[in-house]
Structure formats: C-alpha cells, structure tokens
PDB file of N, CA and C in Angstrom:
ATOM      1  N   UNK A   1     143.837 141.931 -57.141  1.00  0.00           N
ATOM      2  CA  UNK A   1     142.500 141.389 -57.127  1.00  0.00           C
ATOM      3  C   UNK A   1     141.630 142.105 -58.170  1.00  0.00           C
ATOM      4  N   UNK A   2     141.688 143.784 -58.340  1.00  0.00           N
ATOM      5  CA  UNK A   2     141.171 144.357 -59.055  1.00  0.00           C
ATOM      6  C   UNK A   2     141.042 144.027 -60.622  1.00  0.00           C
ATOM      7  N   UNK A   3     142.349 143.448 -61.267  1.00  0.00           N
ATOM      8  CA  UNK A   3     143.007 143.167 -62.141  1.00  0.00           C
ATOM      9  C   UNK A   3     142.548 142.360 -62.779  1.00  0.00           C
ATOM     10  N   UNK A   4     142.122 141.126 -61.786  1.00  0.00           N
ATOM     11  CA  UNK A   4     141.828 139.764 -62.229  1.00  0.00           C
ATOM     12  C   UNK A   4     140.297 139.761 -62.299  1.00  0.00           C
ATOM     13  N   UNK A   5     139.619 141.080 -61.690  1.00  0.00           N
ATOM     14  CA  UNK A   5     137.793 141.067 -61.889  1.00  0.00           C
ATOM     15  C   UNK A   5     138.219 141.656 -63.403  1.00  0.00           C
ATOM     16  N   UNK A   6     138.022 142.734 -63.541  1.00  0.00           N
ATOM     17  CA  UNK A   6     137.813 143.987 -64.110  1.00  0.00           C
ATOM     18  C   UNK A   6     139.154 143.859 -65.682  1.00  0.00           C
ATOM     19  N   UNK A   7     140.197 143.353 -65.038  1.00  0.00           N
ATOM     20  CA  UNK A   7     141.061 143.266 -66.456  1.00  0.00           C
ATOM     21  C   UNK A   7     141.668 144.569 -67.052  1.00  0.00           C
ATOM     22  N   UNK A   8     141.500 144.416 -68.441  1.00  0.00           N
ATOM     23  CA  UNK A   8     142.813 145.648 -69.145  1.00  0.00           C
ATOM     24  C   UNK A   8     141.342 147.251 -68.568  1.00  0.00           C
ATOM     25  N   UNK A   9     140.255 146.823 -68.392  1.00  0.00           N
ATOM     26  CA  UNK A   9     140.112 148.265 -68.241  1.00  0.00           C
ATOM     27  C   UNK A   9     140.183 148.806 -66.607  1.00  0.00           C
ATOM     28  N   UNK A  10     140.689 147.995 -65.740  1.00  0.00           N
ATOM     29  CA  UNK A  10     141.146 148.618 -64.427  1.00  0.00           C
ATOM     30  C   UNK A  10     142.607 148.987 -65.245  1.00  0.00           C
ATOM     31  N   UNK A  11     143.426 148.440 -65.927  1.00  0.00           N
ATOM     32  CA  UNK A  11     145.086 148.773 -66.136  1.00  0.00           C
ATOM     33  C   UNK A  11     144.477 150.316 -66.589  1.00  0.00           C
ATOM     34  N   UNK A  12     143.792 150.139 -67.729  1.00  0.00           N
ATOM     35  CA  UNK A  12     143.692 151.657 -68.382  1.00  0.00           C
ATOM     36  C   UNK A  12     143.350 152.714 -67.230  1.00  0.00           C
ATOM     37  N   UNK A  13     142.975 152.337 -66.371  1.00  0.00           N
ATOM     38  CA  UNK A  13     142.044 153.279 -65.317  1.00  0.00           C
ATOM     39  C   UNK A  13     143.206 153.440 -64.444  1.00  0.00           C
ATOM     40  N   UNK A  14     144.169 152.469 -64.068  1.00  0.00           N
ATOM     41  CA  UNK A  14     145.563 153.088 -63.043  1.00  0.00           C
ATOM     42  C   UNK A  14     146.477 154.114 -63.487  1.00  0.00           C
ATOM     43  N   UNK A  15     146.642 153.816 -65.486  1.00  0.00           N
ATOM     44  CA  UNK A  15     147.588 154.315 -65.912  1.00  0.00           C
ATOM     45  C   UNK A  15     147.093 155.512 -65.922  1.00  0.00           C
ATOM     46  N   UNK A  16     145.688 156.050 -66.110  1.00  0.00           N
ATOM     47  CA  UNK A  16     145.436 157.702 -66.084  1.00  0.00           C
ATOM     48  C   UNK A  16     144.685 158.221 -64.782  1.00  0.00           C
ATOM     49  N   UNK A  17     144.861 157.151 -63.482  1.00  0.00           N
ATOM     50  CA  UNK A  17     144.309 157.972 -62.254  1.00  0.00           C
ATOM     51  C   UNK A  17     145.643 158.398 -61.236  1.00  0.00           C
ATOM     52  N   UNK A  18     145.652 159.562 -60.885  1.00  0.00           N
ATOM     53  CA  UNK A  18     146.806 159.804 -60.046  1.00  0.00           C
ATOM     54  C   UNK A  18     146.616 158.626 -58.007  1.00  0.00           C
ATOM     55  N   UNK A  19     147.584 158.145 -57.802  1.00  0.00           N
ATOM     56  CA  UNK A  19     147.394 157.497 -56.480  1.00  0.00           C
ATOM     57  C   UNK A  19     146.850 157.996 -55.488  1.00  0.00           C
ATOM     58  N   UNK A  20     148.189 159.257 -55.295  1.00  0.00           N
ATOM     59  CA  UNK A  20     147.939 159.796 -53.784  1.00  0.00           C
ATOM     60  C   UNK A  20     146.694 160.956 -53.595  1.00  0.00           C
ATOM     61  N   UNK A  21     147.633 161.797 -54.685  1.00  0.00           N
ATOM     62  CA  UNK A  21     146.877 163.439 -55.359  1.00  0.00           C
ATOM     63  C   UNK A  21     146.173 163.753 -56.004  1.00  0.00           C
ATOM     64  N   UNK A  22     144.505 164.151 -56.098  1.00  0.00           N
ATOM     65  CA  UNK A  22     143.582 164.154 -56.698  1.00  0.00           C
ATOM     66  C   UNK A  22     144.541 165.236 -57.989  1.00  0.00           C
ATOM     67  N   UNK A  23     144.307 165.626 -58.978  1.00  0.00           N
ATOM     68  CA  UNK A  23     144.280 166.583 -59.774  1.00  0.00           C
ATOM     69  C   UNK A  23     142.784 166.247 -61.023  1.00  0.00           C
ATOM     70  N   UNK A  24     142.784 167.383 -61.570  1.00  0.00           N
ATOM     71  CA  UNK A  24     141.516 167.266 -63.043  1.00  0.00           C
ATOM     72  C   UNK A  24     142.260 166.518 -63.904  1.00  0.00           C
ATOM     73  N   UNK A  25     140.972 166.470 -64.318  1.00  0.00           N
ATOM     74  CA  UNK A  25     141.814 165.037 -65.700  1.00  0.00           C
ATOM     75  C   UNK A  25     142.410 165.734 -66.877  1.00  0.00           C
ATOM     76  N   UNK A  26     143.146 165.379 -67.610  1.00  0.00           N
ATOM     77  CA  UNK A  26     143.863 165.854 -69.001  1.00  0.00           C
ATOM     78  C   UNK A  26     142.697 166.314 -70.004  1.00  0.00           C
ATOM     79  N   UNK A  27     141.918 165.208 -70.488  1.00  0.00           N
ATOM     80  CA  UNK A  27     141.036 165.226 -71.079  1.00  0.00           C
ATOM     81  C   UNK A  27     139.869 165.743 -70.338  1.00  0.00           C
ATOM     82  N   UNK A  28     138.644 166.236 -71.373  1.00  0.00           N
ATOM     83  CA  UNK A  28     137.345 166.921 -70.415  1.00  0.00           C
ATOM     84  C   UNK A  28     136.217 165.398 -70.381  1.00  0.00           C
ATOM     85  N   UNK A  29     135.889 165.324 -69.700  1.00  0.00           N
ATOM     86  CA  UNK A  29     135.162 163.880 -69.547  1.00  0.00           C
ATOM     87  C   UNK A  29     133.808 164.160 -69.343  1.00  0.00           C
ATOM     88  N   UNK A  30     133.164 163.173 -70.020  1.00  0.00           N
ATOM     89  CA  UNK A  30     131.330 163.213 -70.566  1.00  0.00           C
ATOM     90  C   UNK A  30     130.657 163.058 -68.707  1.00  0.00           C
ATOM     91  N   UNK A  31     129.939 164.060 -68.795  1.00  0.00           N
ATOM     92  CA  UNK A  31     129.023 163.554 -67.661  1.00  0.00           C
ATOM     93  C   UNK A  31     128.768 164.852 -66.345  1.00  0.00           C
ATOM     94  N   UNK A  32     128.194 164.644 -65.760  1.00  0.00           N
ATOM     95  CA  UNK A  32     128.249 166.098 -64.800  1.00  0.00           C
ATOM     96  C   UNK A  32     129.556 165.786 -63.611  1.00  0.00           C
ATOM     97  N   UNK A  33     130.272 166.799 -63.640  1.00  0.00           N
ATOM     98  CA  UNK A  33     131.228 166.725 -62.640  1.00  0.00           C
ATOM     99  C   UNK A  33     131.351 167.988 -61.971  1.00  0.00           C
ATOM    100  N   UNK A  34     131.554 168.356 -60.500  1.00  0.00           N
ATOM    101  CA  UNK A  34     131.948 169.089 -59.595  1.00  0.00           C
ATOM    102  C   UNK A  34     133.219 169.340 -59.137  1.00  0.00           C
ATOM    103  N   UNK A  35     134.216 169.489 -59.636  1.00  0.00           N
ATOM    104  CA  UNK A  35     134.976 169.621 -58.527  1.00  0.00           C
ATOM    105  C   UNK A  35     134.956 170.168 -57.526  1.00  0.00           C
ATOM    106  N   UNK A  36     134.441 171.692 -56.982  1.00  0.00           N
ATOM    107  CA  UNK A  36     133.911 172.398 -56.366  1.00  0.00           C
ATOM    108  C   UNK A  36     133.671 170.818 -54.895  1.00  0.00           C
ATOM    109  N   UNK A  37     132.748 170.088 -55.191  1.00  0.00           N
ATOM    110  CA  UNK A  37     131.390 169.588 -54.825  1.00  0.00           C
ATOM    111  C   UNK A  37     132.570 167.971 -54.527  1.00  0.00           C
ATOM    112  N   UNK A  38     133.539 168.146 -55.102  1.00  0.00           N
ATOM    113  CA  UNK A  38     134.609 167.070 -54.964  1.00  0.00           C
ATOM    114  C   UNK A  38     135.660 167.232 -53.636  1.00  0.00           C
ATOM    115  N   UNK A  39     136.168 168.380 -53.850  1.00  0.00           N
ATOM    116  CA  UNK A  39     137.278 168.555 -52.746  1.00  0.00           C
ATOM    117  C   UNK A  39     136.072 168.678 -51.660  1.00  0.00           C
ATOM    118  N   UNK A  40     135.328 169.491 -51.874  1.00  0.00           N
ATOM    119  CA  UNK A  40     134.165 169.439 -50.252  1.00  0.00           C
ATOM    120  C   UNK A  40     134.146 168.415 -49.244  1.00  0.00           C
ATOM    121  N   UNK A  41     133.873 167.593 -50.629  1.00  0.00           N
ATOM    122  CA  UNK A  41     133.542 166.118 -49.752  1.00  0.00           C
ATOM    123  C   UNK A  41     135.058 165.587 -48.853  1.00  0.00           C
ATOM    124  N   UNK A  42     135.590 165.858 -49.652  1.00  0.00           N
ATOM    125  CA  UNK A  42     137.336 165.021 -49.250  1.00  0.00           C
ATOM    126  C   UNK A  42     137.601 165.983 -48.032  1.00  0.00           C
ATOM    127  N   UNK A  43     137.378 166.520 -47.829  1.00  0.00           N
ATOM    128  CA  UNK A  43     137.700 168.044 -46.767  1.00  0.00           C
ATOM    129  C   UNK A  43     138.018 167.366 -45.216  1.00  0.00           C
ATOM    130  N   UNK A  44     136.808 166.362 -44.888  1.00  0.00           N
ATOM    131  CA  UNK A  44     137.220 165.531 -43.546  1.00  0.00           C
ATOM    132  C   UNK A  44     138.469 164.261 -43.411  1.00  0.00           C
ATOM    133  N   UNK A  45     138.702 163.850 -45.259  1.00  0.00           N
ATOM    134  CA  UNK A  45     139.818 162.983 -45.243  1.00  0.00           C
ATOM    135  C   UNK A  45     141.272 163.923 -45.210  1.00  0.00           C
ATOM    136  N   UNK A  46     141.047 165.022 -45.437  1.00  0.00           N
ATOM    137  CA  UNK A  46     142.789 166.151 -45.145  1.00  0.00           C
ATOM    138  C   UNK A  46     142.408 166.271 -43.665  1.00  0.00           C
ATOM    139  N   UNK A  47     141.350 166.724 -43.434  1.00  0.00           N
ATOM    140  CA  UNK A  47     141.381 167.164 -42.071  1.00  0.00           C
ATOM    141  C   UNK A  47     141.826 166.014 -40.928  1.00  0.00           C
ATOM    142  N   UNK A  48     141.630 164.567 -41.569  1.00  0.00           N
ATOM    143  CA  UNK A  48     142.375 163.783 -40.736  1.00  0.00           C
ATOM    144  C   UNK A  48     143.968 163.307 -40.846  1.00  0.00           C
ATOM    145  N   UNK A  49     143.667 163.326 -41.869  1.00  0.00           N
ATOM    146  CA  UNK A  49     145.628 163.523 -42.213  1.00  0.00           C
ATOM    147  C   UNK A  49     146.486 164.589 -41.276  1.00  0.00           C
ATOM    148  N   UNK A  50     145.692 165.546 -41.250  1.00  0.00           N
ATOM    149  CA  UNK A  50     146.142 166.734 -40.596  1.00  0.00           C
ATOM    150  C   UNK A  50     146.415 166.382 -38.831  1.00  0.00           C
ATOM    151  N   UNK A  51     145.454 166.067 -38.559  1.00  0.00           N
ATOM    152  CA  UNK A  51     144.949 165.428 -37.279  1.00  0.00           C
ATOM    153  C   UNK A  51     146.284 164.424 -36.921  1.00  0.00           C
ATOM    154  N   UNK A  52     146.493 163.305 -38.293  1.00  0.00           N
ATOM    155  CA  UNK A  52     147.440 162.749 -37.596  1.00  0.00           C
ATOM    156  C   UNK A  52     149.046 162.896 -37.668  1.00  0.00           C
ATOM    157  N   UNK A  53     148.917 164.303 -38.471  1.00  0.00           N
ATOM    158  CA  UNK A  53     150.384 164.698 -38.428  1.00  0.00           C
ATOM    159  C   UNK A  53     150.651 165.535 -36.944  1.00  0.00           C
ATOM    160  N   UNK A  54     149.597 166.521 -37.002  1.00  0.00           N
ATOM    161  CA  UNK A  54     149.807 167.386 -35.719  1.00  0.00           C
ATOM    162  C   UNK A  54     150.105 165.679 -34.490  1.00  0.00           C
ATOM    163  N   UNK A  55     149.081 164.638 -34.128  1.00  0.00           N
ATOM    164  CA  UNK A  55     149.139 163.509 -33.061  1.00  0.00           C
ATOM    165  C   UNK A  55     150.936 162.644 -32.635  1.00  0.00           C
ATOM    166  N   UNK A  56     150.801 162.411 -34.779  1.00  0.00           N
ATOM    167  CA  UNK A  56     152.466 162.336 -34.235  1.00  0.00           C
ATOM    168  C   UNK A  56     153.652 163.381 -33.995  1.00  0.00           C
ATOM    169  N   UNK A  57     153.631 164.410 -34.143  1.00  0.00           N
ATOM    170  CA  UNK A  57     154.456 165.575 -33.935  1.00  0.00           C
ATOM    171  C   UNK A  57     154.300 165.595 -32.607  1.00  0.00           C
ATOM    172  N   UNK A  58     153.320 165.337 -31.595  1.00  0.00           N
ATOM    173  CA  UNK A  58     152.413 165.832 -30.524  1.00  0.00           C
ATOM    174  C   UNK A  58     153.911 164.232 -29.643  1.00  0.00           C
ATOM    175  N   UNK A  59     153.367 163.301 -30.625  1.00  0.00           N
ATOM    176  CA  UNK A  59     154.270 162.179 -29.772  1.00  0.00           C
ATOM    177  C   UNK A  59     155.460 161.735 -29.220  1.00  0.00           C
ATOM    178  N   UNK A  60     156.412 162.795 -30.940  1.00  0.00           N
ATOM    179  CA  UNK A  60     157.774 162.896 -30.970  1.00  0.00           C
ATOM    180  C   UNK A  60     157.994 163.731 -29.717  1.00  0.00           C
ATOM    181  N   UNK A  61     157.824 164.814 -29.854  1.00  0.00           N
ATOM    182  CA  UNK A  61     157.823 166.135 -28.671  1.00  0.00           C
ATOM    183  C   UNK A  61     158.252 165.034 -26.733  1.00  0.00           C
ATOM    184  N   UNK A  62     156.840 164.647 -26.943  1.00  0.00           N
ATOM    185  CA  UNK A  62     156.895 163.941 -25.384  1.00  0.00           C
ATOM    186  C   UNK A  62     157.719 162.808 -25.383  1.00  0.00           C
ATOM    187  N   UNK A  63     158.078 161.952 -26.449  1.00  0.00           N
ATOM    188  CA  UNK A  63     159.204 160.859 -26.480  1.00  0.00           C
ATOM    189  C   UNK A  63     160.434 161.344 -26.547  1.00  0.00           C
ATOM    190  N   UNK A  64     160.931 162.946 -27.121  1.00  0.00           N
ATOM    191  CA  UNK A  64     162.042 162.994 -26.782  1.00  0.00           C
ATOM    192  C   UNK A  64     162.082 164.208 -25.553  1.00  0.00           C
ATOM    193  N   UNK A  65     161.170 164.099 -24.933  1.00  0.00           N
ATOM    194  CA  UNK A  65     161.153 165.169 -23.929  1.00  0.00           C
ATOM    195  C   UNK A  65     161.822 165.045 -22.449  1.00  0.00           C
TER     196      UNK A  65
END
C-alpha cells in the first residue's frame, strides 16, 4: 500500500531502514536527532516484548506441567 502512495521514495527508505532493529544510520543526517531521547521513548515497546516472553515461558511451564 505504502508503495503505491509514496513510490520509489518509500523503496529508497526500506532499502536503508533496518525492520526489526533500530541501529544509527551509516550516513550523519541533517536535522536534530536524539538517540539518547530515541531508545527512551521505545523503552515501554522492549519492556513489552519482555512481558510477553516472560507470559509465554510462564505458559509453556503450566502446559507441560
């Protein structure tokens, strides 16, 4: 869907954004950026990941218990 708004500059934007794993970019890029002020924010999206690894570990345990 993205593809068909936005065109070759969403392609350019997949080929240099990582999917899963934030990392810094290759290049230094124009504009004010935080990382600091970046992972902060993301801090409650690990903390739920986390949440649902410990929930299913928590599930396996009592399904093979």
């Amino acid at each position: 869907m993205l593809e068909t708004i936005f065109g070759q500059e969403y392609l350019d934007y997949k080929t240099t954004t990582p999917r899963w794993l934030p990392r810094p970019p290759r290049q230094r890029e124009s504009g004010p950026h935080d990382w600091r002020e970046a992972w902060r924010s993301e801090t409650s999206t690990f903390l739920q990941y986390a949440a649902l690894v410990v929930a299913f570990g928590v599930k396996q345990r009592i399904w093979w218990a």
